[in-house]
PDB file of N, CA and C in Angstrom:
ATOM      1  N   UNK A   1     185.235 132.742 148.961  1.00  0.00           N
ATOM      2  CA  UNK A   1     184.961 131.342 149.233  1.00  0.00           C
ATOM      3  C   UNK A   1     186.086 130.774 150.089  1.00  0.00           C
ATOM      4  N   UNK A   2     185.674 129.615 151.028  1.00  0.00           N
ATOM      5  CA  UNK A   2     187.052 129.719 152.139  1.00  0.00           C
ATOM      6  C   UNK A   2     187.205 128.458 151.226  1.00  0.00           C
ATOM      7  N   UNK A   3     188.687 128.001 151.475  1.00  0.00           N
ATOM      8  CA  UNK A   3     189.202 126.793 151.050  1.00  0.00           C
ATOM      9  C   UNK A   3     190.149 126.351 152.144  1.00  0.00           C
ATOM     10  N   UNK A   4     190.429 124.701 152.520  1.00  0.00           N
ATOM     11  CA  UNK A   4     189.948 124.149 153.350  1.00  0.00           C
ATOM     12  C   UNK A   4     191.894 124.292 152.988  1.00  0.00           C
ATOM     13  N   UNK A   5     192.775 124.245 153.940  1.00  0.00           N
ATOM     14  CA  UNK A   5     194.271 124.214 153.732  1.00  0.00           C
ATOM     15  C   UNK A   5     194.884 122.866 153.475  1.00  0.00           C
ATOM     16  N   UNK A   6     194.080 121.729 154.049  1.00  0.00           N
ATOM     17  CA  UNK A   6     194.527 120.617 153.706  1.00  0.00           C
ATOM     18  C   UNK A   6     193.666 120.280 151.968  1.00  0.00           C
ATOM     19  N   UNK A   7     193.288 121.303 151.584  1.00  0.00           N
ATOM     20  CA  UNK A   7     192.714 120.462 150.385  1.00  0.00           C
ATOM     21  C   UNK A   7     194.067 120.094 149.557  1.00  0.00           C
ATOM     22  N   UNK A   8     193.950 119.154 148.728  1.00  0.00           N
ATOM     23  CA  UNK A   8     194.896 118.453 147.818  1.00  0.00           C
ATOM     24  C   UNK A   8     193.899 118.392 146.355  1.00  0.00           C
ATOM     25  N   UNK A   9     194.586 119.508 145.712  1.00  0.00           N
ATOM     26  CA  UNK A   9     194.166 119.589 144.089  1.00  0.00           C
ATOM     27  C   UNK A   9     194.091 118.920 143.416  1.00  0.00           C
ATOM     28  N   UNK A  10     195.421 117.849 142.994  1.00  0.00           N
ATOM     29  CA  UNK A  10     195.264 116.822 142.552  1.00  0.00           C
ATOM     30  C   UNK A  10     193.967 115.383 142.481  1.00  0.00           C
ATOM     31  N   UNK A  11     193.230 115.969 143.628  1.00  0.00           N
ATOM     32  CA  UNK A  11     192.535 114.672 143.502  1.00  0.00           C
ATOM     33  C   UNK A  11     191.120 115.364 143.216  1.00  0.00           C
ATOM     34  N   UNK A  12     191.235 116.494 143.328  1.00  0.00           N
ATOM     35  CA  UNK A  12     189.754 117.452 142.355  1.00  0.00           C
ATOM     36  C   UNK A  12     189.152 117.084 141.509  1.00  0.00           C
ATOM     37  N   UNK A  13     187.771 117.150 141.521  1.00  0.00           N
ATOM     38  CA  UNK A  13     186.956 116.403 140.079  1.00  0.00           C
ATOM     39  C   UNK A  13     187.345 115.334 139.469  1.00  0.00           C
ATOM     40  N   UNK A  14     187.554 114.508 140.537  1.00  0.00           N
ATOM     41  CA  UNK A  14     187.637 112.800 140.402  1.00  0.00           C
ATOM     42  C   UNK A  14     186.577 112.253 140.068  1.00  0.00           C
ATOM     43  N   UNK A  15     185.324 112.445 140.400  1.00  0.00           N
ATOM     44  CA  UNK A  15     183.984 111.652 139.885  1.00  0.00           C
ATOM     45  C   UNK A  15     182.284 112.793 138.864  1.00  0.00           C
ATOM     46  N   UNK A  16     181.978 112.513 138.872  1.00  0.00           N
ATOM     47  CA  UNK A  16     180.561 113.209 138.293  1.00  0.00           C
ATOM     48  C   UNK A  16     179.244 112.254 138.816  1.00  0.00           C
ATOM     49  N   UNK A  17     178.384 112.622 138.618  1.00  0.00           N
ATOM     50  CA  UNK A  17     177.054 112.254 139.350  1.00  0.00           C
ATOM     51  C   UNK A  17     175.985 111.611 138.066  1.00  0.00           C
ATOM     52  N   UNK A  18     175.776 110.447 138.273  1.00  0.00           N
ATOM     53  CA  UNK A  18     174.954 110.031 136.596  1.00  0.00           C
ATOM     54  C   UNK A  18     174.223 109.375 137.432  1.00  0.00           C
ATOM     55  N   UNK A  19     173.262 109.616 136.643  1.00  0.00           N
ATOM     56  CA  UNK A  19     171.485 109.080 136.546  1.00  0.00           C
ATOM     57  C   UNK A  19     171.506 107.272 136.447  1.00  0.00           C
ATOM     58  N   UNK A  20     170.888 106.458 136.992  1.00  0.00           N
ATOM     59  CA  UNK A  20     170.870 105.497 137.123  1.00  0.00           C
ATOM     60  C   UNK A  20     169.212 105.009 136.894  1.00  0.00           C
ATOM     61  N   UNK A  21     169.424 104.480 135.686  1.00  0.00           N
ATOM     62  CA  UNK A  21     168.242 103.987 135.296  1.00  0.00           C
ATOM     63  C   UNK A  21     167.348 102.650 136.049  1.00  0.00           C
ATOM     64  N   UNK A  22     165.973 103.010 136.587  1.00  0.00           N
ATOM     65  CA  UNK A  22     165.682 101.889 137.184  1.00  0.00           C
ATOM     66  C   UNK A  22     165.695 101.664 139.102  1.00  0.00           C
ATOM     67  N   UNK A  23     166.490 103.095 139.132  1.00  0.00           N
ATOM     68  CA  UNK A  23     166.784 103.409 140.825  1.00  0.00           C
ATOM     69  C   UNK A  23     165.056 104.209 140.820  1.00  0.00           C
ATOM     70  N   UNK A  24     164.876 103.814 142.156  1.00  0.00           N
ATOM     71  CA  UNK A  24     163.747 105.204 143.031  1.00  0.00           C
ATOM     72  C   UNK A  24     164.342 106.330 142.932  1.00  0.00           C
ATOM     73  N   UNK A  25     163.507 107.297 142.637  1.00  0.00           N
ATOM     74  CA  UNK A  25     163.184 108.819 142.368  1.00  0.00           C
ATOM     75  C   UNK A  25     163.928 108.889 144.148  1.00  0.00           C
ATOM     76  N   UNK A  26     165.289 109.842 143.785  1.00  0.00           N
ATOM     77  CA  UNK A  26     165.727 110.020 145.032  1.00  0.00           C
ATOM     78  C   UNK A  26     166.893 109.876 145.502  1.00  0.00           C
ATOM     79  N   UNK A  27     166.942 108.594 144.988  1.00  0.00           N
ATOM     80  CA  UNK A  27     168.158 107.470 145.462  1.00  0.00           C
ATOM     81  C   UNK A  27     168.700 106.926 144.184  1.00  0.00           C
ATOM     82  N   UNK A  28     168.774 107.848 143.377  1.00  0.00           N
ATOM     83  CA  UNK A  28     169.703 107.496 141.575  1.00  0.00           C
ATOM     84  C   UNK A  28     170.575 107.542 141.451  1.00  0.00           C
ATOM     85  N   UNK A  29     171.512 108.420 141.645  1.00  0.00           N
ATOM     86  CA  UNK A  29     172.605 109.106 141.566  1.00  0.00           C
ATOM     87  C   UNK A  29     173.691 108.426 142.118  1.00  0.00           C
ATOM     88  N   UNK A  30     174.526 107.767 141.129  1.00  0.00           N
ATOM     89  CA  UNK A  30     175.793 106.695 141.460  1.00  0.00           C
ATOM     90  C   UNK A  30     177.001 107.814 141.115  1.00  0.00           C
ATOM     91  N   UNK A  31     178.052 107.143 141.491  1.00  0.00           N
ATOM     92  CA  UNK A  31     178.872 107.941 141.163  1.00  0.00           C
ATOM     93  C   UNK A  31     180.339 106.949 140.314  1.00  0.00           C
ATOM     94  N   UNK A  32     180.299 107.728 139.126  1.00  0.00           N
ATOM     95  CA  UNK A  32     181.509 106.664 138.379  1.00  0.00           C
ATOM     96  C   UNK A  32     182.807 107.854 138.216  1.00  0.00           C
ATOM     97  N   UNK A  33     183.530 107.138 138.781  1.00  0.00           N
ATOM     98  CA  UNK A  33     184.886 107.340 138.945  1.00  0.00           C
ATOM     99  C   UNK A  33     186.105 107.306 137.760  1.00  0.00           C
ATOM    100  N   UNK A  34     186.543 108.342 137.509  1.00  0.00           N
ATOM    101  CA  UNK A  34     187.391 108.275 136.182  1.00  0.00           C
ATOM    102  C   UNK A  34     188.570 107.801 136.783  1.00  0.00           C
ATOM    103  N   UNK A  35     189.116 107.851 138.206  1.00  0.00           N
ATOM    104  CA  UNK A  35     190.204 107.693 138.496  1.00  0.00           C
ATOM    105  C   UNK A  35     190.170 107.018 139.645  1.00  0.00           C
ATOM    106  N   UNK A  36     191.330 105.877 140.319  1.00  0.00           N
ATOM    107  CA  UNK A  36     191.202 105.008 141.111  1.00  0.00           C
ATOM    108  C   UNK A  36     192.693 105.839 142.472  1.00  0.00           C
ATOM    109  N   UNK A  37     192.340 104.835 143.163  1.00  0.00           N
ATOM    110  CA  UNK A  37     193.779 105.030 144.330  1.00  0.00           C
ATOM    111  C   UNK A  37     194.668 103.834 144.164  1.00  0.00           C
ATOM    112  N   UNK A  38     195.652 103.895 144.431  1.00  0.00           N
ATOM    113  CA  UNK A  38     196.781 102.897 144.795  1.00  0.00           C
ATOM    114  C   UNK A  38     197.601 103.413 146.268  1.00  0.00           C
ATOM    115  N   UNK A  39     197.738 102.242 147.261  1.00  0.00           N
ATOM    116  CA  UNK A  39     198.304 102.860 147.765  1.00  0.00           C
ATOM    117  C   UNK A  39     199.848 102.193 147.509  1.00  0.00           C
ATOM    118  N   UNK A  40     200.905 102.656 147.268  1.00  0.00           N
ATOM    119  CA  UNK A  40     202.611 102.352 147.278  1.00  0.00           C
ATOM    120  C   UNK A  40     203.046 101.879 149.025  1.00  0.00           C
ATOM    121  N   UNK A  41     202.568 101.707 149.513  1.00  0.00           N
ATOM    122  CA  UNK A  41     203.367 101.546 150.884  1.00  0.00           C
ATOM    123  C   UNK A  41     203.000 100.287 150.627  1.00  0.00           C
ATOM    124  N   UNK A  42     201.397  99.693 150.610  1.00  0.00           N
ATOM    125  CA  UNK A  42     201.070  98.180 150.985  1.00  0.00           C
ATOM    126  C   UNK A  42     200.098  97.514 149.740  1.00  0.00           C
ATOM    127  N   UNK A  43     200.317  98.291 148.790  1.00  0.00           N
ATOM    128  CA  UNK A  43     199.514  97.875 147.591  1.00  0.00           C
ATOM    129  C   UNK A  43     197.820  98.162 147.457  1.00  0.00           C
ATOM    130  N   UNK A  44     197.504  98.658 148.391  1.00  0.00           N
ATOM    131  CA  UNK A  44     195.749  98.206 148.284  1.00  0.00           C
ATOM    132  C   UNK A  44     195.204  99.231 146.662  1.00  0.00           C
ATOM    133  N   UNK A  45     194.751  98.424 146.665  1.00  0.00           N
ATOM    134  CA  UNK A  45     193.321  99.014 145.749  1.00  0.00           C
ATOM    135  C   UNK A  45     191.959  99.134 145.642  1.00  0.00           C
ATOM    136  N   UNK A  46     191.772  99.008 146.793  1.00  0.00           N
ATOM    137  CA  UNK A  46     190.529  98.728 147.236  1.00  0.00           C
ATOM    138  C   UNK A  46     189.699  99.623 148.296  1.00  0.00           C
ATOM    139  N   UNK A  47     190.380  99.739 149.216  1.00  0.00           N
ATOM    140  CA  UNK A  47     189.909 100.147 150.625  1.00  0.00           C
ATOM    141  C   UNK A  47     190.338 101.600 151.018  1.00  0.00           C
ATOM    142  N   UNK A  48     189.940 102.766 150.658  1.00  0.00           N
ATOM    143  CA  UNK A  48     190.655 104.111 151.301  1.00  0.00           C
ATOM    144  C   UNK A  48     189.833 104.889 152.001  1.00  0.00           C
ATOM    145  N   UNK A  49     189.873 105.455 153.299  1.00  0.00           N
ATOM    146  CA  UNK A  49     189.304 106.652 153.900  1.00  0.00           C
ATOM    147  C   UNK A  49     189.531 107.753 153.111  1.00  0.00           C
ATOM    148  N   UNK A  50     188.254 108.247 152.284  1.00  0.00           N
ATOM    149  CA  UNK A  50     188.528 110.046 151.518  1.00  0.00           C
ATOM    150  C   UNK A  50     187.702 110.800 152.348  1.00  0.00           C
ATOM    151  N   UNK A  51     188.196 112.236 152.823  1.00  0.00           N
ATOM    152  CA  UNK A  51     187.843 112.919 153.310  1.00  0.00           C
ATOM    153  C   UNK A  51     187.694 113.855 151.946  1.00  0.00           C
ATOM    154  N   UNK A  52     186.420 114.326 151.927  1.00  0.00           N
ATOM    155  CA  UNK A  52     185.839 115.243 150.858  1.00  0.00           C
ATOM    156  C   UNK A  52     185.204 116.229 151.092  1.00  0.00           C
ATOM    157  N   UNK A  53     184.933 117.646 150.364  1.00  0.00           N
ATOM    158  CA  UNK A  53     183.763 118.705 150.503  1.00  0.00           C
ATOM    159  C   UNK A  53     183.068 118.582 149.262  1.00  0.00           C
ATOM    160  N   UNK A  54     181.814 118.980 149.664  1.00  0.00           N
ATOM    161  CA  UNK A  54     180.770 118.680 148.276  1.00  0.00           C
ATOM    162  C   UNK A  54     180.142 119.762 148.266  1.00  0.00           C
ATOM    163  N   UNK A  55     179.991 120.581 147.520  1.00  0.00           N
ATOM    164  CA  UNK A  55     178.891 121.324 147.143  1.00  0.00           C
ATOM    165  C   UNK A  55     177.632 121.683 146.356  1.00  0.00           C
ATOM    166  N   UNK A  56     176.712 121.415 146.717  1.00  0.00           N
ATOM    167  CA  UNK A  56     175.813 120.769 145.610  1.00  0.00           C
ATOM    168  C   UNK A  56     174.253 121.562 145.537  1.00  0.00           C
ATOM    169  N   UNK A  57     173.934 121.709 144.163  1.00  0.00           N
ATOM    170  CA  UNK A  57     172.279 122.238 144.501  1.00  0.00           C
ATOM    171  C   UNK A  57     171.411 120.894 144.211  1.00  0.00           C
ATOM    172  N   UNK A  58     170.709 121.017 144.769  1.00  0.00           N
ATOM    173  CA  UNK A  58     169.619 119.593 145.222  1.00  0.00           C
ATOM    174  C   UNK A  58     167.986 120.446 144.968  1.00  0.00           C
ATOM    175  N   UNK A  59     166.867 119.580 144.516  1.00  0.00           N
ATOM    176  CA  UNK A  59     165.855 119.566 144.409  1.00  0.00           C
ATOM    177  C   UNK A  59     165.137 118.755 145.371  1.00  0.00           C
ATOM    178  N   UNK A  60     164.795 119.370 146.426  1.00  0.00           N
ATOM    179  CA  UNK A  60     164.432 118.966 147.994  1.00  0.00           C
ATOM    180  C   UNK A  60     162.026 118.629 147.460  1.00  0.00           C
ATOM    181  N   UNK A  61     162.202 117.704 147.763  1.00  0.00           N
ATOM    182  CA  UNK A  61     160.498 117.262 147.438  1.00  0.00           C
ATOM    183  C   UNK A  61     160.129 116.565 148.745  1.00  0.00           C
ATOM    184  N   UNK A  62     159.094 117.552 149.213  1.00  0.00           N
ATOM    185  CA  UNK A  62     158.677 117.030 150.704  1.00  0.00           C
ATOM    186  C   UNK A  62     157.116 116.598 150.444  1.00  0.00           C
ATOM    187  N   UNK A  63     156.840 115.586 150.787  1.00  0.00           N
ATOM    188  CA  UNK A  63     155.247 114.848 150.917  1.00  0.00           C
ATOM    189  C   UNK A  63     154.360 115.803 152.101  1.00  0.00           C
ATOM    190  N   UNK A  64     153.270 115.364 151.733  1.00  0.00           N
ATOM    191  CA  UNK A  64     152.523 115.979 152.378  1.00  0.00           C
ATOM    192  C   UNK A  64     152.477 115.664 154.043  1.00  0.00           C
ATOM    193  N   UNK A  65     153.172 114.362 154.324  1.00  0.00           N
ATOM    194  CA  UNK A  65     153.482 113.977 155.474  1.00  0.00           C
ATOM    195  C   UNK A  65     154.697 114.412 156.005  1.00  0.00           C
ATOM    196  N   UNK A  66     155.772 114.949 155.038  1.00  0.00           N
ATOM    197  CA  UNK A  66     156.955 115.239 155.395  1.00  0.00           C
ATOM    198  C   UNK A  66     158.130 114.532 155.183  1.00  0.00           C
ATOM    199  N   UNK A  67     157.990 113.893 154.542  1.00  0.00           N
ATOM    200  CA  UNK A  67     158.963 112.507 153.690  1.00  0.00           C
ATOM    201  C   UNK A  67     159.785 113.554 152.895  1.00  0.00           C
ATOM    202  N   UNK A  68     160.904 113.153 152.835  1.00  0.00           N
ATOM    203  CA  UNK A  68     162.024 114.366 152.085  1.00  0.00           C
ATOM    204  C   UNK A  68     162.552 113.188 150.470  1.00  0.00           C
ATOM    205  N   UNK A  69     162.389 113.500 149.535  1.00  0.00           N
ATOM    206  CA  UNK A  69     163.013 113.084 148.214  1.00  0.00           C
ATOM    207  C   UNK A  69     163.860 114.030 148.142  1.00  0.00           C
ATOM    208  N   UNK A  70     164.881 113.584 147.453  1.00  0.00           N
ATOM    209  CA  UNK A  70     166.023 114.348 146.698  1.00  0.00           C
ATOM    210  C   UNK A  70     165.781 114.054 144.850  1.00  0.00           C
ATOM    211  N   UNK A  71     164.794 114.583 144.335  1.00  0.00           N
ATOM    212  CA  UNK A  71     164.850 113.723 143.129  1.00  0.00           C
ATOM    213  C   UNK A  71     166.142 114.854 142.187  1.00  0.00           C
ATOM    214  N   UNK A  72     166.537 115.767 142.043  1.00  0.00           N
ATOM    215  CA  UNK A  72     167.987 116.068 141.176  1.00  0.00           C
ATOM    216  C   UNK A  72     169.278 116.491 142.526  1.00  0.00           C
ATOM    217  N   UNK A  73     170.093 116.041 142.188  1.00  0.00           N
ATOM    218  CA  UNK A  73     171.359 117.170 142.715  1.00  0.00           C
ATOM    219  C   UNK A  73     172.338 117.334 141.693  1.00  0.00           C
ATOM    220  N   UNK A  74     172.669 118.827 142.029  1.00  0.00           N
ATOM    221  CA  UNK A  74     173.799 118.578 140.730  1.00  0.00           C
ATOM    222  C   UNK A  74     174.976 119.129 141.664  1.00  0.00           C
ATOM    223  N   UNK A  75     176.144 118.252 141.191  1.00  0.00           N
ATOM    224  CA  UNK A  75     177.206 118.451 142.302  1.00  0.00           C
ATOM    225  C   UNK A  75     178.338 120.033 141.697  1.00  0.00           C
ATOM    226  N   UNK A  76     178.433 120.811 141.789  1.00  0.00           N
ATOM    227  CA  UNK A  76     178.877 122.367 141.727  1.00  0.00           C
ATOM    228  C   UNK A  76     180.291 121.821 142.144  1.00  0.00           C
ATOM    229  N   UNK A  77     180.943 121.466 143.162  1.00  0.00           N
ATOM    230  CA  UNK A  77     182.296 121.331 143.682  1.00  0.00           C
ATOM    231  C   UNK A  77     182.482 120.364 144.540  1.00  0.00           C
ATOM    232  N   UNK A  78     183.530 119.376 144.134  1.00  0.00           N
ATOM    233  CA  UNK A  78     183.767 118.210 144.734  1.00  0.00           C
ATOM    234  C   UNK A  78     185.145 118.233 144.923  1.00  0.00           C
ATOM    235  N   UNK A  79     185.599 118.544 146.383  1.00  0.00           N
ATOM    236  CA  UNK A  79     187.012 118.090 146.191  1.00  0.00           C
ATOM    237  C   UNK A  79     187.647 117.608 147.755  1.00  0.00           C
ATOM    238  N   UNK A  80     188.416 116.092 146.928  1.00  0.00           N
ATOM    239  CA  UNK A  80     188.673 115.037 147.631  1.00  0.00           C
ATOM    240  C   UNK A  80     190.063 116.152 148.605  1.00  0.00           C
ATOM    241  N   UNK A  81     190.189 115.661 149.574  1.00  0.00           N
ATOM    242  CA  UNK A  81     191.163 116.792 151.011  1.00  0.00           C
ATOM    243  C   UNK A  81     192.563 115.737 151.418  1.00  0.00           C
ATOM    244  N   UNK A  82     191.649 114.564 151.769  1.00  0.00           N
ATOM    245  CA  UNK A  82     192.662 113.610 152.008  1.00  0.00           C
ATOM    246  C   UNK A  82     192.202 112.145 152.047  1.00  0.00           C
ATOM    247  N   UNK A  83     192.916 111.282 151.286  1.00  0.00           N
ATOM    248  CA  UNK A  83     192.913 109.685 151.458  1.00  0.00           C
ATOM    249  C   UNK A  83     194.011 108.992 152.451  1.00  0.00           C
ATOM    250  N   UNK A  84     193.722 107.890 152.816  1.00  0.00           N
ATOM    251  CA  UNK A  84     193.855 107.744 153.540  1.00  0.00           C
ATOM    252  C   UNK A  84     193.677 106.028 153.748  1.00  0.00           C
ATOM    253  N   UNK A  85     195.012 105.195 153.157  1.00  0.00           N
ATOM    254  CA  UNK A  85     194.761 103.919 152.905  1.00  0.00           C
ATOM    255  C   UNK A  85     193.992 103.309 154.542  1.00  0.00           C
ATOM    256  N   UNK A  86     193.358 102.310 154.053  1.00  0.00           N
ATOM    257  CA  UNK A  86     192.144 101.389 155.347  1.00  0.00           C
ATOM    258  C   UNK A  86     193.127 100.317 155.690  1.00  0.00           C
ATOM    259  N   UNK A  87     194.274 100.018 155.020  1.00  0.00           N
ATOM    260  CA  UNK A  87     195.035  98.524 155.118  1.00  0.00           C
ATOM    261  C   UNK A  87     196.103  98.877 156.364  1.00  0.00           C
ATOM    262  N   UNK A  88     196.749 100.126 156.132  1.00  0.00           N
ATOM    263  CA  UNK A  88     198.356 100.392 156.248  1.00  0.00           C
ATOM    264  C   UNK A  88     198.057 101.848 157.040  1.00  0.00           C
ATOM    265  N   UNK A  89     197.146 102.878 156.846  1.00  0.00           N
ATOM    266  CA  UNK A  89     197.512 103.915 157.517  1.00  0.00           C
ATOM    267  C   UNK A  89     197.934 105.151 156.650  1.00  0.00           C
ATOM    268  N   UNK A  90     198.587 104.968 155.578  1.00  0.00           N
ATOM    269  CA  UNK A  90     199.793 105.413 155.174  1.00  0.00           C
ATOM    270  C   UNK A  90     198.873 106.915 154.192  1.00  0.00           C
ATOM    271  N   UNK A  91     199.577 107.360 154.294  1.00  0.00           N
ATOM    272  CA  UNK A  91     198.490 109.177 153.376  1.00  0.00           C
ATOM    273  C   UNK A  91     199.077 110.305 152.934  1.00  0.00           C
ATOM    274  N   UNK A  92     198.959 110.927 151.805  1.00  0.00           N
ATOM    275  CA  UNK A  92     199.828 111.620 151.576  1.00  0.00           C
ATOM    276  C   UNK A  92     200.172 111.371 150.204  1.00  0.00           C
ATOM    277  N   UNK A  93     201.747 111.631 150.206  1.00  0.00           N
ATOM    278  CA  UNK A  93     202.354 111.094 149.122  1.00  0.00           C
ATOM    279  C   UNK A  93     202.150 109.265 148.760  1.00  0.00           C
ATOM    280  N   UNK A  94     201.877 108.649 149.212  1.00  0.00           N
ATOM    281  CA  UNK A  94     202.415 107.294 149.406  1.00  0.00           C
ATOM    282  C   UNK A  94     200.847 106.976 148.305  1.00  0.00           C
ATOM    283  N   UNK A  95     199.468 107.703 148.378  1.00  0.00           N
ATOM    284  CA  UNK A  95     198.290 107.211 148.077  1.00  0.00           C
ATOM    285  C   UNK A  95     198.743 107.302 146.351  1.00  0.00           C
ATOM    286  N   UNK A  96     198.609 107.211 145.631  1.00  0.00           N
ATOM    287  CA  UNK A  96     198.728 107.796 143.983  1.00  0.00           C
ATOM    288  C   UNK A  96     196.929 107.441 143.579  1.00  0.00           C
ATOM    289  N   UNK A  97     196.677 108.508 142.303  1.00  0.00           N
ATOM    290  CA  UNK A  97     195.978 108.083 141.765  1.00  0.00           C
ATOM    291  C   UNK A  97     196.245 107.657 140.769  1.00  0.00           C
ATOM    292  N   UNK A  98     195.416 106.893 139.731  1.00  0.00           N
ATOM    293  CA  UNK A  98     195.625 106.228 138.690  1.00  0.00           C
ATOM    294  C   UNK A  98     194.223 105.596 138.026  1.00  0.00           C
ATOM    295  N   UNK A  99     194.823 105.720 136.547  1.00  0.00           N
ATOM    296  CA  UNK A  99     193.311 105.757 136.300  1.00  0.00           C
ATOM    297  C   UNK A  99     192.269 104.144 136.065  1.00  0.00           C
ATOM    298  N   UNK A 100     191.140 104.754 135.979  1.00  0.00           N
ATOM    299  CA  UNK A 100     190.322 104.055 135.983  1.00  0.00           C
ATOM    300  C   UNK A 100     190.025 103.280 135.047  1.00  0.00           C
ATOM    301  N   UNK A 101     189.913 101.876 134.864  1.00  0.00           N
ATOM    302  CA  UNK A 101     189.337 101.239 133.661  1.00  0.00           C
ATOM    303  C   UNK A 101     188.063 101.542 133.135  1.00  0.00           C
ATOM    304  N   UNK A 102     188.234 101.957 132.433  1.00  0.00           N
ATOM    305  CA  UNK A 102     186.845 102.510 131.906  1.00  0.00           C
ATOM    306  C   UNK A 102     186.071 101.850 131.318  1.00  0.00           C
ATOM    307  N   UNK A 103     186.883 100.868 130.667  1.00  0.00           N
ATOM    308  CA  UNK A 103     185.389  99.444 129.992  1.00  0.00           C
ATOM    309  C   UNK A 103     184.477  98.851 130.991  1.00  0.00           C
ATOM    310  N   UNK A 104     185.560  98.911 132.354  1.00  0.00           N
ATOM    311  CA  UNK A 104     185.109  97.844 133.300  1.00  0.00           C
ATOM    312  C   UNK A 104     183.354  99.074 134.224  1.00  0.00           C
ATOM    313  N   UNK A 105     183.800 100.494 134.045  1.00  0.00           N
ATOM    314  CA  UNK A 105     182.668 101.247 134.510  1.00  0.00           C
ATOM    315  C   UNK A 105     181.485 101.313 133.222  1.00  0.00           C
ATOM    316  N   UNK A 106     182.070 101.268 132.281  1.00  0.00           N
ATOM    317  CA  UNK A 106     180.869 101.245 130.918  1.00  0.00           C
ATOM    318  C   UNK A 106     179.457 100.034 131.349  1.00  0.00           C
ATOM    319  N   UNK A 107     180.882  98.962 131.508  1.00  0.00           N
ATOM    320  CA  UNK A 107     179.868  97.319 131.484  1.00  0.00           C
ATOM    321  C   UNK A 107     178.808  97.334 132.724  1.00  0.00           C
ATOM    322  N   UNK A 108     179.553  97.723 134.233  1.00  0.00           N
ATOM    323  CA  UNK A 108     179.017  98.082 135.125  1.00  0.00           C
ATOM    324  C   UNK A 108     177.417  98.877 135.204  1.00  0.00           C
ATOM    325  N   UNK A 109     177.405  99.646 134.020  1.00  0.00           N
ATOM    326  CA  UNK A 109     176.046 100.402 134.034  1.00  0.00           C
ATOM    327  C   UNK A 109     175.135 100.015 133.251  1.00  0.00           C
TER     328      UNK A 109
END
């Protein structure tokens, strides 16, 4: 399996893929985050460029016209390469992760 040289381990299996009740067959699949970014240079918490690889098996449903659904994917390997604050620039060491409030993703769903 090739692995990508800029990958960064640390930020590996940061999220999972959950079912969202009430979405179209297709378009369900949110993603809740156990862990957040900070960036230390300019504070943000909000705004980051992640460069990611995903690997995923998907259940591909084509209509008789040719309309493509995705109704399952299940994500096999997710791993974040590089962030990359949106405010400041700044990447690398400077991004930290930190974790996620988790009441605030409970209430959210």
């Amino acid at each position: 399996m090739f692995v990508f040289p800029a990958a960064r381990p640390e930020f590996a299996g940061f999220c999972e893929p959950v079912r969202v009740p009430g979405r179209p067959r297709g378009r369900g699949y949110d993603r809740r985050v156990s862990t957040r970014y900070r960036c230390n240079a300019c504070g943000n918490l909000t705004r980051f460029d992640v460069l990611a690889t995903r690997r995923t098996r998907a259940f591909h449903h084509y209509s008789i016209g040719g309309e493509l659904t995705i109704e399952e994917e299940d994500v096999l390997e997710d791993r974040v390469e590089e962030v990359t604050c949106r405010w400041c620039g700044a990447t690398g060491d400077a991004i930290e992760r930190v974790p996620a409030d988790v009441r605030s993703i409970e209430e959210s769903a």
